[in-house]
PDB file of N, CA and C in Angstrom:
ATOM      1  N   UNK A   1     130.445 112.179  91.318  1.00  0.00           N
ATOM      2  CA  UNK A   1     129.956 111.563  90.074  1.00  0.00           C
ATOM      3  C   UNK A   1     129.840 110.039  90.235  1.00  0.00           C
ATOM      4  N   UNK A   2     130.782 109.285  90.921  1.00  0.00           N
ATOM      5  CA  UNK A   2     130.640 107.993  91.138  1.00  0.00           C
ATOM      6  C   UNK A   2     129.462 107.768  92.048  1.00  0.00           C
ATOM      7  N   UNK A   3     128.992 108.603  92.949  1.00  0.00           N
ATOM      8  CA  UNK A   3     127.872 108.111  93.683  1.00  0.00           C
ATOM      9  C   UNK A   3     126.800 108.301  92.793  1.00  0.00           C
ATOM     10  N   UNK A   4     126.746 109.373  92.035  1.00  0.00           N
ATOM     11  CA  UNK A   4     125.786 109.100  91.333  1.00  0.00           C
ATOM     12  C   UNK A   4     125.200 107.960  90.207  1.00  0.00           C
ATOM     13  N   UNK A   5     126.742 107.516  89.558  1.00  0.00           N
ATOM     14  CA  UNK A   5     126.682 106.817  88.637  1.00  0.00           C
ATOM     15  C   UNK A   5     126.136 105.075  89.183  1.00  0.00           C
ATOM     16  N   UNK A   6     126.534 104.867  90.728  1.00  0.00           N
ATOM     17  CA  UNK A   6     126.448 103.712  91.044  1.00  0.00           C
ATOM     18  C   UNK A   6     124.811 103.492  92.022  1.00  0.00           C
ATOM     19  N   UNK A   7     124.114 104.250  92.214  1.00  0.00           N
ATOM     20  CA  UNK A   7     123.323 104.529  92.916  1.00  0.00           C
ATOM     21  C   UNK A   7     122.119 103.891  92.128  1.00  0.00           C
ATOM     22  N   UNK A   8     121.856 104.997  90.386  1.00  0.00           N
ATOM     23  CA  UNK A   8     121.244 104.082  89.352  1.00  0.00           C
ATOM     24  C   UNK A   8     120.913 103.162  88.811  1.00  0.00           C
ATOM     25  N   UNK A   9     121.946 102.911  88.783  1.00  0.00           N
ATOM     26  CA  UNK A   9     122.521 101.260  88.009  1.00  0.00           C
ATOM     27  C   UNK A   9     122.217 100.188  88.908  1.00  0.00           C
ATOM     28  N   UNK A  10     122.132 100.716  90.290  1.00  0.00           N
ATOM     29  CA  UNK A  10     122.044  99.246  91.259  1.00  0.00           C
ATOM     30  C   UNK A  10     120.328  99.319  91.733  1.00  0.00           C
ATOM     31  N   UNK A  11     119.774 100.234  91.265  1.00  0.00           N
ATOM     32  CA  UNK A  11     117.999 100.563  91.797  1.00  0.00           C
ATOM     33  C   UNK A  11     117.497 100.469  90.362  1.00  0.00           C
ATOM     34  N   UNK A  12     117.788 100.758  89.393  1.00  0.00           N
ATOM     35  CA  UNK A  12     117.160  99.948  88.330  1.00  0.00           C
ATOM     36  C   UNK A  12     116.908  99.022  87.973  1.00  0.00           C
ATOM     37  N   UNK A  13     118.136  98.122  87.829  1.00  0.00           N
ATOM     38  CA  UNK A  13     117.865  96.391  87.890  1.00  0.00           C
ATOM     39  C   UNK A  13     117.552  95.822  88.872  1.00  0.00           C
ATOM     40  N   UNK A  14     117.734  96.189  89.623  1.00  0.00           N
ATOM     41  CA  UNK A  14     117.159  95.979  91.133  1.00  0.00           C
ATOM     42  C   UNK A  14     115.634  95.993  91.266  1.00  0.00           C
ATOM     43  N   UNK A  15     114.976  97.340  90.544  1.00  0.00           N
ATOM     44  CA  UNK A  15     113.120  97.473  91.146  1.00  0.00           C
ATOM     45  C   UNK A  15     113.050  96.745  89.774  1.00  0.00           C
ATOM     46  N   UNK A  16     113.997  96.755  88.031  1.00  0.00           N
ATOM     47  CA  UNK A  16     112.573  96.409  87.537  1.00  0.00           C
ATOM     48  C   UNK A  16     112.833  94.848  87.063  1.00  0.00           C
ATOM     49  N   UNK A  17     113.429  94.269  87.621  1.00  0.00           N
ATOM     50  CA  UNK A  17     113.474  92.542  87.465  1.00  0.00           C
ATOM     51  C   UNK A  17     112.451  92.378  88.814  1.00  0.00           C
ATOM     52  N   UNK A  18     112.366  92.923  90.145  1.00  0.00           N
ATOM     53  CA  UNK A  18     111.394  92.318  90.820  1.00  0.00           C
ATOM     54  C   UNK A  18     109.938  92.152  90.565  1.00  0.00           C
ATOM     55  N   UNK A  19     109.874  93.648  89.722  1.00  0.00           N
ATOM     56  CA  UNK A  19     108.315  94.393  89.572  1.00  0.00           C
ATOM     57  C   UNK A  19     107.954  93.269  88.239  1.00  0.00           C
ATOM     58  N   UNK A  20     108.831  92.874  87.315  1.00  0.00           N
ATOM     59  CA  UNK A  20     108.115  92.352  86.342  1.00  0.00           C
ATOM     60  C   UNK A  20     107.877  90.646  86.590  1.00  0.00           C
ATOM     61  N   UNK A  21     108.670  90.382  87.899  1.00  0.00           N
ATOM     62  CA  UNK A  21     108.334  89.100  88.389  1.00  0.00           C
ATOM     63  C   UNK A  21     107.091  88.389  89.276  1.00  0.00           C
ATOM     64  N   UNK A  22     107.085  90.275  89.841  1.00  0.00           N
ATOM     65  CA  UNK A  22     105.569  90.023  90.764  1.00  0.00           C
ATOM     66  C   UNK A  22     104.675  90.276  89.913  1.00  0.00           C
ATOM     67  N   UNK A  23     104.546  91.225  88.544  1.00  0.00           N
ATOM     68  CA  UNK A  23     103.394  91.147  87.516  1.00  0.00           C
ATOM     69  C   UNK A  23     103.262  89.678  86.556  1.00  0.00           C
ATOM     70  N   UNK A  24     104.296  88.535  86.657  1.00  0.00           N
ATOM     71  CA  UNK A  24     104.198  87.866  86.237  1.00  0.00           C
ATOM     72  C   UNK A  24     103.266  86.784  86.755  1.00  0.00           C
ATOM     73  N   UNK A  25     103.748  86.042  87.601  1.00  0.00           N
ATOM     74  CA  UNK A  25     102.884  85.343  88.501  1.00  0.00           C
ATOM     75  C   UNK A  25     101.359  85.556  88.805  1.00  0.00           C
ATOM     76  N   UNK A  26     100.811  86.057  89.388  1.00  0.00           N
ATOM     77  CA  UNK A  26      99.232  86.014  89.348  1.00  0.00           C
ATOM     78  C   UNK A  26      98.425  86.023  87.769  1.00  0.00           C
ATOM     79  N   UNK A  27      98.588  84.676  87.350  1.00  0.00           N
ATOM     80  CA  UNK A  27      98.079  84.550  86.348  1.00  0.00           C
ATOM     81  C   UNK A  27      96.956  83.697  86.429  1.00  0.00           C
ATOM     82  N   UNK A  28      95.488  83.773  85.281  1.00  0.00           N
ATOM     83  CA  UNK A  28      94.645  82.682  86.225  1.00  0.00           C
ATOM     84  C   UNK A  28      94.831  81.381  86.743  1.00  0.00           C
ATOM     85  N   UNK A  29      95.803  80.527  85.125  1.00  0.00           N
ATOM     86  CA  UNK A  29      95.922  78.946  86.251  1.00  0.00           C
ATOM     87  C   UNK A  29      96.826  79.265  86.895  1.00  0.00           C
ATOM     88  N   UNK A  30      97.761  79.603  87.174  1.00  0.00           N
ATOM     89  CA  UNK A  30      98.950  80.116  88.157  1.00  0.00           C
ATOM     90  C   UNK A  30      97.959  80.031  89.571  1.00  0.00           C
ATOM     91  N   UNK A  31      97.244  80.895  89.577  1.00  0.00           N
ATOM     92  CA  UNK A  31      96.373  81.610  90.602  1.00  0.00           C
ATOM     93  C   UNK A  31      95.309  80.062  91.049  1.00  0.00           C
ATOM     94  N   UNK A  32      94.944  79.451  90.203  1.00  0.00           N
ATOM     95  CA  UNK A  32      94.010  78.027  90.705  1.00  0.00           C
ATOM     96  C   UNK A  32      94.638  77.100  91.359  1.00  0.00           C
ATOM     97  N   UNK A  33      96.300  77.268  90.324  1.00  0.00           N
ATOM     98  CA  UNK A  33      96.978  76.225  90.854  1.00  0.00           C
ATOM     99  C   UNK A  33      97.298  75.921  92.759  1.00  0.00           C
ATOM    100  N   UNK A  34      97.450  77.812  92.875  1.00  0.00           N
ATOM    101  CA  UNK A  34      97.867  78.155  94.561  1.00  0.00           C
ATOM    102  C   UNK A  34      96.688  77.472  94.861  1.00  0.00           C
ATOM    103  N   UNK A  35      95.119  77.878  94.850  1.00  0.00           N
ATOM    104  CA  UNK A  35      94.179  77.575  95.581  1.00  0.00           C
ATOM    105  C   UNK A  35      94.336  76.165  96.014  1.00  0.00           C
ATOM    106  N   UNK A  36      94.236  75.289  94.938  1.00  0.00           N
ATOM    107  CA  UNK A  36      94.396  74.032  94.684  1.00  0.00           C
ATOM    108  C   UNK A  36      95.325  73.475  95.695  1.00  0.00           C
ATOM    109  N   UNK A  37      96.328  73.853  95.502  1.00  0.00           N
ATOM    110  CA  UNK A  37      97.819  73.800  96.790  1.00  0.00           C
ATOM    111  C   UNK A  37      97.531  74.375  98.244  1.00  0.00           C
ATOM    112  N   UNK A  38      96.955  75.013  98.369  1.00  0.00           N
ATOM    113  CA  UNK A  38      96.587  76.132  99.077  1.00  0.00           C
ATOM    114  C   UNK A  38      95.350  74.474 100.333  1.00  0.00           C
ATOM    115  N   UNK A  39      94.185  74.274  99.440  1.00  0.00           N
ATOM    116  CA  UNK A  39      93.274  73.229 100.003  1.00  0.00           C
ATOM    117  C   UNK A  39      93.924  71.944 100.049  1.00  0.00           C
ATOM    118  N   UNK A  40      94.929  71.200  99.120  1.00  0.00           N
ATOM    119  CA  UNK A  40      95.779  70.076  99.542  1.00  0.00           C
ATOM    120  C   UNK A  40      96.315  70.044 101.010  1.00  0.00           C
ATOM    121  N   UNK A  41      96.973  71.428 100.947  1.00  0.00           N
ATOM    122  CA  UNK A  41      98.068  71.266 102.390  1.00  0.00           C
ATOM    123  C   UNK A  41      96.956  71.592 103.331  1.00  0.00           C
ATOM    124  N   UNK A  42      95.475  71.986 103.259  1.00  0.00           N
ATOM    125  CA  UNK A  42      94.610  72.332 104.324  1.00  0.00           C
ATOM    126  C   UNK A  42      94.425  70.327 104.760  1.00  0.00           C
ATOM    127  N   UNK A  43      94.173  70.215 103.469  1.00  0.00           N
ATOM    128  CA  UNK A  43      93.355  68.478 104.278  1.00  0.00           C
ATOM    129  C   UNK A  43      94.360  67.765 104.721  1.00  0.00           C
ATOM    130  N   UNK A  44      95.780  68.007 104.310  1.00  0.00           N
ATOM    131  CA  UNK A  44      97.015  66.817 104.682  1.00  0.00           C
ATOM    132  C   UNK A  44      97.342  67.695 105.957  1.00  0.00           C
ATOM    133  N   UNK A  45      97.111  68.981 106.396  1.00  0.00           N
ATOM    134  CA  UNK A  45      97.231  69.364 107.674  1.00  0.00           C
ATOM    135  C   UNK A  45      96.205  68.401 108.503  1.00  0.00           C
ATOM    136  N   UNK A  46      95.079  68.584 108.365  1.00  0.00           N
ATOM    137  CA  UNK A  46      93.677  67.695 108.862  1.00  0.00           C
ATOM    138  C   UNK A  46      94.079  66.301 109.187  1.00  0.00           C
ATOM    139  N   UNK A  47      94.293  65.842 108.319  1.00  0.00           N
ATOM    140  CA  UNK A  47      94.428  64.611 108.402  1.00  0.00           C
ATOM    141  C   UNK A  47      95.672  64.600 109.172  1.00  0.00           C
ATOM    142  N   UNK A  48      97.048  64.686 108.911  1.00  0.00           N
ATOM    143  CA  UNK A  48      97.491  64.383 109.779  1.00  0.00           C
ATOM    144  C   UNK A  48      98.012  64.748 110.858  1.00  0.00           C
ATOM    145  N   UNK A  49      96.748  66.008 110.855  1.00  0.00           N
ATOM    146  CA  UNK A  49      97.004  66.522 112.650  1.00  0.00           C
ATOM    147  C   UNK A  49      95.979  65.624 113.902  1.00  0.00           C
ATOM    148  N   UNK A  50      94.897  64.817 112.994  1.00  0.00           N
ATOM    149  CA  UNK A  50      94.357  63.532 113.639  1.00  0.00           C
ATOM    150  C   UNK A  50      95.466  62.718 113.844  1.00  0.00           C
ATOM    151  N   UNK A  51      96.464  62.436 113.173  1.00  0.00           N
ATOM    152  CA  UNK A  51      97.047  60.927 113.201  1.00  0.00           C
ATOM    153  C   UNK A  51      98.049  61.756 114.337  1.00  0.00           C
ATOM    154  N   UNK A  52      98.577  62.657 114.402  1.00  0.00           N
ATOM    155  CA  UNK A  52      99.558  63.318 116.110  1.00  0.00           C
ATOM    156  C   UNK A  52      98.608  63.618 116.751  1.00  0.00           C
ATOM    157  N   UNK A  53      97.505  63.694 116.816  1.00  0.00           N
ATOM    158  CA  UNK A  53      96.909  63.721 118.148  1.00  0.00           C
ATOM    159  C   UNK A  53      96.619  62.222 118.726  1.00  0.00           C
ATOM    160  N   UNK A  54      96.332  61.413 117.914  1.00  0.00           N
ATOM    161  CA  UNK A  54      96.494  59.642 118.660  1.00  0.00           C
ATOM    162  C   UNK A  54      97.446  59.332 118.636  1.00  0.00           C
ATOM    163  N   UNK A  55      98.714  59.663 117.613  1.00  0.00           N
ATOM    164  CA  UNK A  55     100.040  58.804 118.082  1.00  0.00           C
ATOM    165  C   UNK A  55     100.777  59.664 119.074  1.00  0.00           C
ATOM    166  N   UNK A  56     100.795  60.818 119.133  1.00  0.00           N
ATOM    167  CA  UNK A  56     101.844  61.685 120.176  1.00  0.00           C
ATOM    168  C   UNK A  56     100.983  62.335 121.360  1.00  0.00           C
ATOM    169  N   UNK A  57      99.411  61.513 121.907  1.00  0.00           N
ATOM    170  CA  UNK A  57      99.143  62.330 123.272  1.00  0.00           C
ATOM    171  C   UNK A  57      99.448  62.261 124.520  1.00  0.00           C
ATOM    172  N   UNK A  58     100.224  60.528 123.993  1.00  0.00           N
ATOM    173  CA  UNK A  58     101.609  60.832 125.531  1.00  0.00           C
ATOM    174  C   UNK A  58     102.077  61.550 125.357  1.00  0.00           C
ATOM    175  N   UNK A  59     103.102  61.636 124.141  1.00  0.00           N
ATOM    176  CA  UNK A  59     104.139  62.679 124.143  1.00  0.00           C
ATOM    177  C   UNK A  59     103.474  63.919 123.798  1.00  0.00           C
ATOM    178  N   UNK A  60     104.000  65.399 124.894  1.00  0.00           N
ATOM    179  CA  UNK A  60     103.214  66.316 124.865  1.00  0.00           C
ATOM    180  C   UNK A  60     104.421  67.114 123.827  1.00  0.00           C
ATOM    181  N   UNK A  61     104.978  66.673 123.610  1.00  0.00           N
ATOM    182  CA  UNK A  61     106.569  67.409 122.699  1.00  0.00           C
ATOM    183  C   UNK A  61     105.833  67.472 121.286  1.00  0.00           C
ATOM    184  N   UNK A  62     105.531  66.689 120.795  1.00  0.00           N
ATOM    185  CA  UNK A  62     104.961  66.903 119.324  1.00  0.00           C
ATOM    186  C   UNK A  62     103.680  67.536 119.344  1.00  0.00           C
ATOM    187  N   UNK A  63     102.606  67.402 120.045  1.00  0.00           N
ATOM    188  CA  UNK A  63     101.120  68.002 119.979  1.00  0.00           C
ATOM    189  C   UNK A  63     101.586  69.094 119.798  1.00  0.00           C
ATOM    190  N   UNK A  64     102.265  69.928 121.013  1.00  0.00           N
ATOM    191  CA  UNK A  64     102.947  71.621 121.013  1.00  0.00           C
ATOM    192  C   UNK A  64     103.181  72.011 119.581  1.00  0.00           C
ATOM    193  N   UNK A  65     103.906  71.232 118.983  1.00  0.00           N
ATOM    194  CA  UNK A  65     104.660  71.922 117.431  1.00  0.00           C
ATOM    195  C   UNK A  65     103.419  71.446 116.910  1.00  0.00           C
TER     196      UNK A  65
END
């Protein structure tokens, strides 16, 4: 009876606090906001994967990462 009783109780709150957290989120500005974030970190990658390729092409330690 105890396995049963504890088995429930820990897979209920368990699936339905995740499930109503992942139905929460994809909302539309939610969803623009990622894009938005999503193209920031594309151009600040850009950009300053120009500025380590002229400051670190002695050093071959940083280009690698």
């Amino acid at each position: 009876m105890s396995v049963r009783l504890v088995t429930p109780t820990q897979v209920d709150p368990g699936q339905g606090r995740p499930r109503q957290i992942t139905k929460r989120p994809p909302r539309p500005d939610e969803a623009i906001s990622i894009t938005t974030q999503a193209r920031e970190r594309e151009l600040k990658r850009s950009r300053v994967g120009d500025q380590e390729n002229i400051s670190a092409s002695p050093n071959k330690k940083h280009w690698k990462v």
